[in-house]
Protein backbone atom coordinates (compact mmCIF):
# COMPACT_ATOMS: atom_id res chain seq x y z
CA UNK A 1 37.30 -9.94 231.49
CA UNK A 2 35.69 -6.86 232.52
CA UNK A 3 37.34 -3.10 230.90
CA UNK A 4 37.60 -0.56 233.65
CA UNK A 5 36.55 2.94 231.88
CA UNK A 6 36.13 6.43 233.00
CA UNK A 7 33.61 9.60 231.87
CA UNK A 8 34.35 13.00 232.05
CA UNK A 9 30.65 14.35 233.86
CA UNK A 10 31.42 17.59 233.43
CA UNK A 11 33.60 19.94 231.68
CA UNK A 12 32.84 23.65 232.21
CA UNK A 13 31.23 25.06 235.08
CA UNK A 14 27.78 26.95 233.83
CA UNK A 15 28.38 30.34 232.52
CA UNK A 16 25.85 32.30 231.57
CA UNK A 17 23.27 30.54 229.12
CA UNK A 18 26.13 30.04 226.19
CA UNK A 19 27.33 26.87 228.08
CA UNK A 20 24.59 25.84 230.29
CA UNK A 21 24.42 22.35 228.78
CA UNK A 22 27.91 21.54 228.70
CA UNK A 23 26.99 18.93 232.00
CA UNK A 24 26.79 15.19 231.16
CA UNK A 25 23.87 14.81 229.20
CA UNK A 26 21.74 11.28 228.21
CA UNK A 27 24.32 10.43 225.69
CA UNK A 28 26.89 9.57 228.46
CA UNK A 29 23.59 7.79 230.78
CA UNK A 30 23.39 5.62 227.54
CA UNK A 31 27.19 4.74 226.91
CA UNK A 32 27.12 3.74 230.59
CA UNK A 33 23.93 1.78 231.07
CA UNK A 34 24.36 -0.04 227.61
CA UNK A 35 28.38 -0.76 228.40
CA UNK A 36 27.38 -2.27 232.02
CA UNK A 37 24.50 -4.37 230.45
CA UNK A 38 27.31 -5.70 227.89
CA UNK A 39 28.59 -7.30 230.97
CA UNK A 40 32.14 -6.58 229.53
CA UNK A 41 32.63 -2.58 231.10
CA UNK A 42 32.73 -1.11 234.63
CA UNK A 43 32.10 2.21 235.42
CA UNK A 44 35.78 2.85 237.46
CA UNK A 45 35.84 6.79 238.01
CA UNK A 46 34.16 9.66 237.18
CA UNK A 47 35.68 13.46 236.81
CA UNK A 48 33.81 16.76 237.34
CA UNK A 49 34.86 20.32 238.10
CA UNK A 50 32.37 19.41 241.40
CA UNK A 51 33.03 16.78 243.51
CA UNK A 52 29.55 16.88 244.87
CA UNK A 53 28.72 16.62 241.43
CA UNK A 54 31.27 13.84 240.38
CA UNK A 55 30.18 11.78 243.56
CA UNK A 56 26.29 11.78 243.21
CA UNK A 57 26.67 11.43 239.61
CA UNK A 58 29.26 8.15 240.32
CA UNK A 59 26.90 7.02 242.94
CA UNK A 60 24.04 6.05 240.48
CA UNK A 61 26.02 3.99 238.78
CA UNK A 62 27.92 2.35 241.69
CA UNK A 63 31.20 4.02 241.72
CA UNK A 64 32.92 5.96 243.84
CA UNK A 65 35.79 7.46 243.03
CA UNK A 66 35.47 10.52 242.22
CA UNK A 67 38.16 13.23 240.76
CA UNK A 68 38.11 17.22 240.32
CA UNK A 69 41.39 17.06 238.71
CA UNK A 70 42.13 15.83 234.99
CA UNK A 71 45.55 15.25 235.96
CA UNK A 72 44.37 12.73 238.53
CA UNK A 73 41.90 11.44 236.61
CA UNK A 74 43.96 10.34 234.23
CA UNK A 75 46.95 9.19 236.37
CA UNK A 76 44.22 6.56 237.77
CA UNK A 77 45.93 3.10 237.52
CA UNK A 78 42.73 1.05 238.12
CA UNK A 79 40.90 2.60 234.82
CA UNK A 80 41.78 1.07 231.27
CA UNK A 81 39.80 3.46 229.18
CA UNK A 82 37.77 6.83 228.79
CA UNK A 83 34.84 7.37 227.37
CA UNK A 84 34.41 11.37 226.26
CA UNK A 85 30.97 13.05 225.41
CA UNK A 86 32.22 16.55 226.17
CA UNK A 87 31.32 19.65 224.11
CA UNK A 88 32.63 18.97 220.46
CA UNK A 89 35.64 21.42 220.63
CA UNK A 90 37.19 20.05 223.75
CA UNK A 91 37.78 16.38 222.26
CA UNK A 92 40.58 16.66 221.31
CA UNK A 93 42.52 18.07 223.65
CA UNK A 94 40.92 15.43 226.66
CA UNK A 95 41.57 12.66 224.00
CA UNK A 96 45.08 13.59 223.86
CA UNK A 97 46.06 13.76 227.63
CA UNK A 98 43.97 10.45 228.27
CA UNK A 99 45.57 8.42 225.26
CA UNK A 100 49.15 10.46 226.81
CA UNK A 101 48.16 8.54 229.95
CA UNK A 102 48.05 5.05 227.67
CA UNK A 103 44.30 5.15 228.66
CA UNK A 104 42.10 3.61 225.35
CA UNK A 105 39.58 6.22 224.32
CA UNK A 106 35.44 5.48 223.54
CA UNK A 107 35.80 9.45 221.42
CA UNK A 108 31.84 10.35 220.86
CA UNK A 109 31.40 11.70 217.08
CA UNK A 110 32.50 14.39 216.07
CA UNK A 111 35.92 13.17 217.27
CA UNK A 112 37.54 16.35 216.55
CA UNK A 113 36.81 19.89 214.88
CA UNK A 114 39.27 19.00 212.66
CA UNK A 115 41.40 16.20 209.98
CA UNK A 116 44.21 17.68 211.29
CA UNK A 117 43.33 16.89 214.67
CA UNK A 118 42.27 13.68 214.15
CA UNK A 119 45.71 12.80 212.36
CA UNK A 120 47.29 13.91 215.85
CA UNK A 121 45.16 11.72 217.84
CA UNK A 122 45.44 8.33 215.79
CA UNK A 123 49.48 9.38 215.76
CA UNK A 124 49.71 9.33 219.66
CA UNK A 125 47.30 5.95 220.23
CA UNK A 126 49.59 4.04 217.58
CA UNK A 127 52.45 5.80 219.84
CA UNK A 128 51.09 4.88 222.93
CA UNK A 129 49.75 1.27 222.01
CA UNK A 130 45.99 1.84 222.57
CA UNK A 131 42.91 2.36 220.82
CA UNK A 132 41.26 5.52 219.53
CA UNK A 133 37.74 4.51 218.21
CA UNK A 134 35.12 6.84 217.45
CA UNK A 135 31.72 6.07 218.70
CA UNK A 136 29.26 5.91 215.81
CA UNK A 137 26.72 3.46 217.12
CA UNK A 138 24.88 3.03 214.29
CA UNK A 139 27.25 1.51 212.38
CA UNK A 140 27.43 -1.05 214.75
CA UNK A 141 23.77 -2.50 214.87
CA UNK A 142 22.67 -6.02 213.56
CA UNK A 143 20.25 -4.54 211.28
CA UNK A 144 22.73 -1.48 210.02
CA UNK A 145 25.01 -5.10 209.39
CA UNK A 146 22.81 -6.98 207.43
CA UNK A 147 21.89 -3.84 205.62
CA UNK A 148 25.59 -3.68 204.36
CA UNK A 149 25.36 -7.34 203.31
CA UNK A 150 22.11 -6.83 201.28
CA UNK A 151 23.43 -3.46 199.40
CA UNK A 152 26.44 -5.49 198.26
CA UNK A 153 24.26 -8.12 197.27
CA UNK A 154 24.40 -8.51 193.54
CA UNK A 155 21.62 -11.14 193.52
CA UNK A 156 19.52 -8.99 195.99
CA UNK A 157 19.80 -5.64 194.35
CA UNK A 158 21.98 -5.57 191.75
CA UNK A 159 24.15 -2.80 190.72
CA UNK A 160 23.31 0.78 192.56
CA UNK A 161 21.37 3.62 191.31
CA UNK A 162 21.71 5.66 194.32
CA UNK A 163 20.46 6.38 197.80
CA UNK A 164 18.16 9.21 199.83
CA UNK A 165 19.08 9.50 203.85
CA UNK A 166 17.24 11.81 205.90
CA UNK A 167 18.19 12.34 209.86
CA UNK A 168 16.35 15.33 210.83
CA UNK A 169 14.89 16.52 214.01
CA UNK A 170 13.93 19.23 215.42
CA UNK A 171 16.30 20.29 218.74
CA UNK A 172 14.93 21.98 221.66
CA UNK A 173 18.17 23.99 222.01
CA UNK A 174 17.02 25.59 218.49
CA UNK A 175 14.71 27.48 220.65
CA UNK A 176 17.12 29.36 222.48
CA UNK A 177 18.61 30.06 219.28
CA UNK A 178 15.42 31.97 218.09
CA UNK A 179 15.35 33.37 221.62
CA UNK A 180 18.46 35.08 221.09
CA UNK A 181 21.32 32.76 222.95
CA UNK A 182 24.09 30.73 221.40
CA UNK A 183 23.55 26.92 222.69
CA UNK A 184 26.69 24.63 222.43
CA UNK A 185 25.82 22.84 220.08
CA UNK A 186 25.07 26.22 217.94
CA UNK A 187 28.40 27.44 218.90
CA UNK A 188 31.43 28.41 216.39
CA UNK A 189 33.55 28.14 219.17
CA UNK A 190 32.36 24.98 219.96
CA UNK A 191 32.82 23.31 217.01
CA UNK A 192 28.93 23.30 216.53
CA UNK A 193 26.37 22.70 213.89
CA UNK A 194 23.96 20.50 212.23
CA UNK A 195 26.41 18.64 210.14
CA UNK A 196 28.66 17.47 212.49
CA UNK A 197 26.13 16.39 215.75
CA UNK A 198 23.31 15.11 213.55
CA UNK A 199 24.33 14.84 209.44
CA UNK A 200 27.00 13.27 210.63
CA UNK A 201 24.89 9.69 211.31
CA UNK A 202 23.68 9.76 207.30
CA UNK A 203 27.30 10.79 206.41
CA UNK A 204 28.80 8.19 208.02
CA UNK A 205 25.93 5.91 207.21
CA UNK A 206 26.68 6.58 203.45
CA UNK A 207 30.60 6.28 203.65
CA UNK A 208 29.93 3.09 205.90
CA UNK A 209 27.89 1.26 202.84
CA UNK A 210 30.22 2.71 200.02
CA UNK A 211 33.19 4.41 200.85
CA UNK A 212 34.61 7.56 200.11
CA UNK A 213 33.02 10.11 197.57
CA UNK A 214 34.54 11.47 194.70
CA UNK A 215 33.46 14.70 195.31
CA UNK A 216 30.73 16.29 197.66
CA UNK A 217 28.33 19.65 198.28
CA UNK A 218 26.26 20.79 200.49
CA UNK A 219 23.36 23.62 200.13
CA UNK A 220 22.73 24.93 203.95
CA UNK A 221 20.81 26.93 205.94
CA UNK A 222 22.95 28.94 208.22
CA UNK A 223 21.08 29.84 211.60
CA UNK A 224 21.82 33.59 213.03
CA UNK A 225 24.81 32.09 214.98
CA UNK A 226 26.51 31.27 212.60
CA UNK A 227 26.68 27.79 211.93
CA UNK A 228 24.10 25.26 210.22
CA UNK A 229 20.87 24.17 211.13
CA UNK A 230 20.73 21.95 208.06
CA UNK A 231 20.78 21.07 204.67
CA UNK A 232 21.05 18.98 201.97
CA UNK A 233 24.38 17.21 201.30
CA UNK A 234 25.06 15.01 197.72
CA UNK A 235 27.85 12.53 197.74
CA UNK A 236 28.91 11.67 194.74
CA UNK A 237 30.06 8.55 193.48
CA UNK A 238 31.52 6.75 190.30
CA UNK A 239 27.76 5.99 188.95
CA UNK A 240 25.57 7.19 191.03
CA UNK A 241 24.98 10.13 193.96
CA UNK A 242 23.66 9.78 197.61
CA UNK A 243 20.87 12.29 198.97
CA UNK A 244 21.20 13.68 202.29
CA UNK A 245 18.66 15.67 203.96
CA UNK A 246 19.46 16.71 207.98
CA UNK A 247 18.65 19.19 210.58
CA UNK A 248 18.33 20.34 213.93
CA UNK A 249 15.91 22.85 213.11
CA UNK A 250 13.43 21.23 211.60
CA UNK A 251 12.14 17.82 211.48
CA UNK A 252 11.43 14.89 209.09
CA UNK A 253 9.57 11.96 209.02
CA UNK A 254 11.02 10.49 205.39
CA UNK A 255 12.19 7.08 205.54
CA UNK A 256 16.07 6.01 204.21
CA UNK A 257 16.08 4.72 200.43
CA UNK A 258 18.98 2.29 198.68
CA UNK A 259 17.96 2.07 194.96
CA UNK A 260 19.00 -0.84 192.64
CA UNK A 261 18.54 -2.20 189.67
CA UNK A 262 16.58 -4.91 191.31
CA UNK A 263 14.68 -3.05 193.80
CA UNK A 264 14.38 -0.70 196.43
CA UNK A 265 15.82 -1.14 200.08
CA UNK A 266 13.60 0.85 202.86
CA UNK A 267 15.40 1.29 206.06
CA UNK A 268 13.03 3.35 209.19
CA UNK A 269 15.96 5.49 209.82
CA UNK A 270 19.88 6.37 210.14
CA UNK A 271 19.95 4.72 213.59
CA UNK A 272 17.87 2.07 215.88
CA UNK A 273 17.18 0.13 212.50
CA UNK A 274 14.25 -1.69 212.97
CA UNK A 275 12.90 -2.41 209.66
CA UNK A 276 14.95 -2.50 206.51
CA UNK A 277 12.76 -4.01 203.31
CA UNK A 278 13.49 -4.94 200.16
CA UNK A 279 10.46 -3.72 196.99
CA UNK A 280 10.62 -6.63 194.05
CA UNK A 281 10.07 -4.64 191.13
CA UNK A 282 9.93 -8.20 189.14
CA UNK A 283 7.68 -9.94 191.60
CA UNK A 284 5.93 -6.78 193.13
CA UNK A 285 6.86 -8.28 196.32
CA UNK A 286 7.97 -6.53 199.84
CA UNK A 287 10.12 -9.03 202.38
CA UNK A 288 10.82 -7.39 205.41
CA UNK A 289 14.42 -8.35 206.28
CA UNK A 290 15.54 -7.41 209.56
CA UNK A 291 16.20 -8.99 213.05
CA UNK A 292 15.11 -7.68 216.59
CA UNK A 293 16.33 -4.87 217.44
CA UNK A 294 17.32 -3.31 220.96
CA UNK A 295 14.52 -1.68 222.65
CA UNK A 296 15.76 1.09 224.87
CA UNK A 297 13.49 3.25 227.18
CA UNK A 298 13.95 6.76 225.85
CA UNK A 299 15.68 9.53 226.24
CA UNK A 300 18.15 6.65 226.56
CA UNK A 301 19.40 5.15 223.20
CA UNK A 302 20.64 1.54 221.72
CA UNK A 303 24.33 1.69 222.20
CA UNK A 304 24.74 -2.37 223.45
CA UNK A 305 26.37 -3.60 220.47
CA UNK A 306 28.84 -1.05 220.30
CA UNK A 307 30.08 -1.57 223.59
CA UNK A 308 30.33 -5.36 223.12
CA UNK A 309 32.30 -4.43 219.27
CA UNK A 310 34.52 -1.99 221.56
CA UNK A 311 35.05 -4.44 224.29
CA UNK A 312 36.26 -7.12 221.90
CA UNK A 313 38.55 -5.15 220.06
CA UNK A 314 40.26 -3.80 222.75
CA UNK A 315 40.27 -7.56 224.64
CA UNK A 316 41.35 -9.25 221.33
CA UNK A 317 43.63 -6.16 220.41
CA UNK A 318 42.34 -6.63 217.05
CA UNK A 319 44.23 -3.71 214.69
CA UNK A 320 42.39 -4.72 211.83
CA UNK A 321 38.64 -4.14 212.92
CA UNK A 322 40.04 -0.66 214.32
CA UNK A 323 41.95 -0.02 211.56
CA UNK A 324 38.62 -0.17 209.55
CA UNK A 325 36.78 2.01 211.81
CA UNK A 326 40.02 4.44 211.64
CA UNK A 327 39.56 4.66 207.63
CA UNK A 328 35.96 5.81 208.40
CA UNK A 329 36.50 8.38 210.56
CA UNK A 330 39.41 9.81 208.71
CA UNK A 331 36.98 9.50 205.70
CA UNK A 332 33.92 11.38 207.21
CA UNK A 333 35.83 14.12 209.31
CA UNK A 334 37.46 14.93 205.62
CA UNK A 335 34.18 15.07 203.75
CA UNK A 336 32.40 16.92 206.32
CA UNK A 337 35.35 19.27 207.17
CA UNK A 338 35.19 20.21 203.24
CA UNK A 339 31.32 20.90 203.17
CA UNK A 340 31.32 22.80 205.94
CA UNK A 341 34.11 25.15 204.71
CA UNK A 342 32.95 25.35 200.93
CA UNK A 343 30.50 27.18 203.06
CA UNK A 344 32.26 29.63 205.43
CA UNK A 345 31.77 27.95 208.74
CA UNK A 346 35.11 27.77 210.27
CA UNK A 347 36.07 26.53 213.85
CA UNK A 348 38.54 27.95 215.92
CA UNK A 349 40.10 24.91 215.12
CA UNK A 350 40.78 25.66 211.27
CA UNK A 351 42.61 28.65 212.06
CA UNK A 352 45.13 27.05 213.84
């Protein structure tokens, strides 16, 4: 069986240089490319405020029908689900209408600005009978898998000491920051930031291996637009504390770190695991541990085995596997919702 899905190309015309790259960007090419190579999706419509646009866009990707209308977009019949990659602040509101037209939604993270939001969204899927999941890919890869199987390997590593993530890169769009403009992505009023496009992969990384925090903090560094270009986040747990260093401002080449009391887990990165090793402290000993991974010609990125998890839960209706992708998003849009406040960057959003 084959799922039908739709993608919202574009969702504000250009204005001036605060919106220019609110078009589809290479996070929707990936979704696309990695859900047709699945085998399991098909690229049914595609909306755009240009139907030029929305047509040559379709084209590449062998569909043709094409809608400048959300209404109509979402009144399709023929399409089963929407994928949505638009700017951060217009989630939910696109979520709601599509899972209003009982169309499952693929929601790219951040889902919403907001818990509050989020709440409403999961309320109207259960309503409506479909699926809401949020698309954190990493959390979906083989070698992100057998990573959780190791860290709750007593024999492996024992109980946990704690954990140092790092996801930090440098953003081009950071330039036009110091040039004086106010990117998307850098945008209050688009739900913008650090934390929730990029710390969000370590966050949910963490919360992924070991569940909620007790309590958590975050030391940033706020750019002149007022939101963060980075930081360092600690989770803390019942007996030990999780590290996080991320930003879009600057750039990192530090490796991820699980420490036990029999060793050391090295992982390459926060997403597109390719190498996750385990450091005998007994035996003085490295064994590299993981499996293939996808190899994905850039700017493109590995998002295969989430579409096949997706497809499968939606063909199998299984509540359960959603439901435990549900508890992590409520989970990370609460702790990160928190550290961005404790430090006076509010959303539009939170005032409402």
């Amino acid at each position: 069986m084959t799922i039908t899905f739709g993608v919202i190309e574009r969702t504000l015309r250009c204005i001036l240089s605060l919106t220019r790259n609110a078009c589809t960007n290479w996070i929707t090419e990936s979704w696309i490319l990695a859900a047709h190579k699945s085998g399991q999706w098909k690229l049914h419509a595609v909306y755009s405020r240009s139907e030029d646009q929305a047509k040559t866009f379709g084209s590449k990707h062998d569909c043709h029908n094409a809608y400048t209308s959300l209404d109509s977009f979402f009144a399709d019949n023929g399409m089963q689900a929407v994928y949505i990659a638009s700017p951060n602040s217009l989630h939910y509101e696109q979520a709601k209408q599509a899972l209003k037209a009982k169309k499952h939604v693929i929601l790219e993270k951040p889902a919403t600005s907001t818990p509050e939001e989020l709440d409403d969204l999961f309320r109207i899927a259960k309503q409506e009978g479909v699926f809401l999941i949020e698309a954190f890919r990493h959390i979906q890869e083989a070698n992100y898998k057998l990573l959780h199987k190791v860290v709750h390997d007593e024999k492996r590593l024992g109980p946990i000491y704690g954990a140092s993530l790092t996801y930090a890169s440098y953003s081009s769009r950071y330039n036009n920051v110091l040039a004086g403009e106010v990117p998307n992505i850098f945008n209050l009023d688009f739900s913008g930031g650090s934390l929730v496009d990029i710390g969000v992969y370590p966050v949910t990384f963490a919360i992924a291996l070991f569940g909620e925090p007790n309590k958590q903090t975050y030391v940033p560094f706020i750019c002149r637009t007022g939101v963060d270009g980075g930081g360092v986040i600690v989770l803390r747990y019942e007996n030990f504390g999780v590290q996080i260093n991320h930003s879009k401002s600057y750039t990192s080449a530090a490796v991820c770190e699980v420490y036990g009391e029999k060793g050391t887990i090295t992982v390459n990165g926060t997403t597109d695991i390719r190498s996750v090793t385990h450091w005998d402290p007994v035996g003085k000993k490295t064994e590299e541990l993981a499996g293939s991974c996808e190899k994905v010609e850039k700017p493109n990125v590995n998002m295969v085995e989430e579409a096949v998890e997706f497809a499968r839960i939606v063909e199998e209706g299984d509540r359960e596997a959603a439901g435990k992708l549900e508890g992590i998003s409520r989970i990370v849009i609460k702790v990160t919702s928190d550290l961005r406040r404790q430090n006076g960057i509010f959303y539009p959003a939170d005032k409402r």
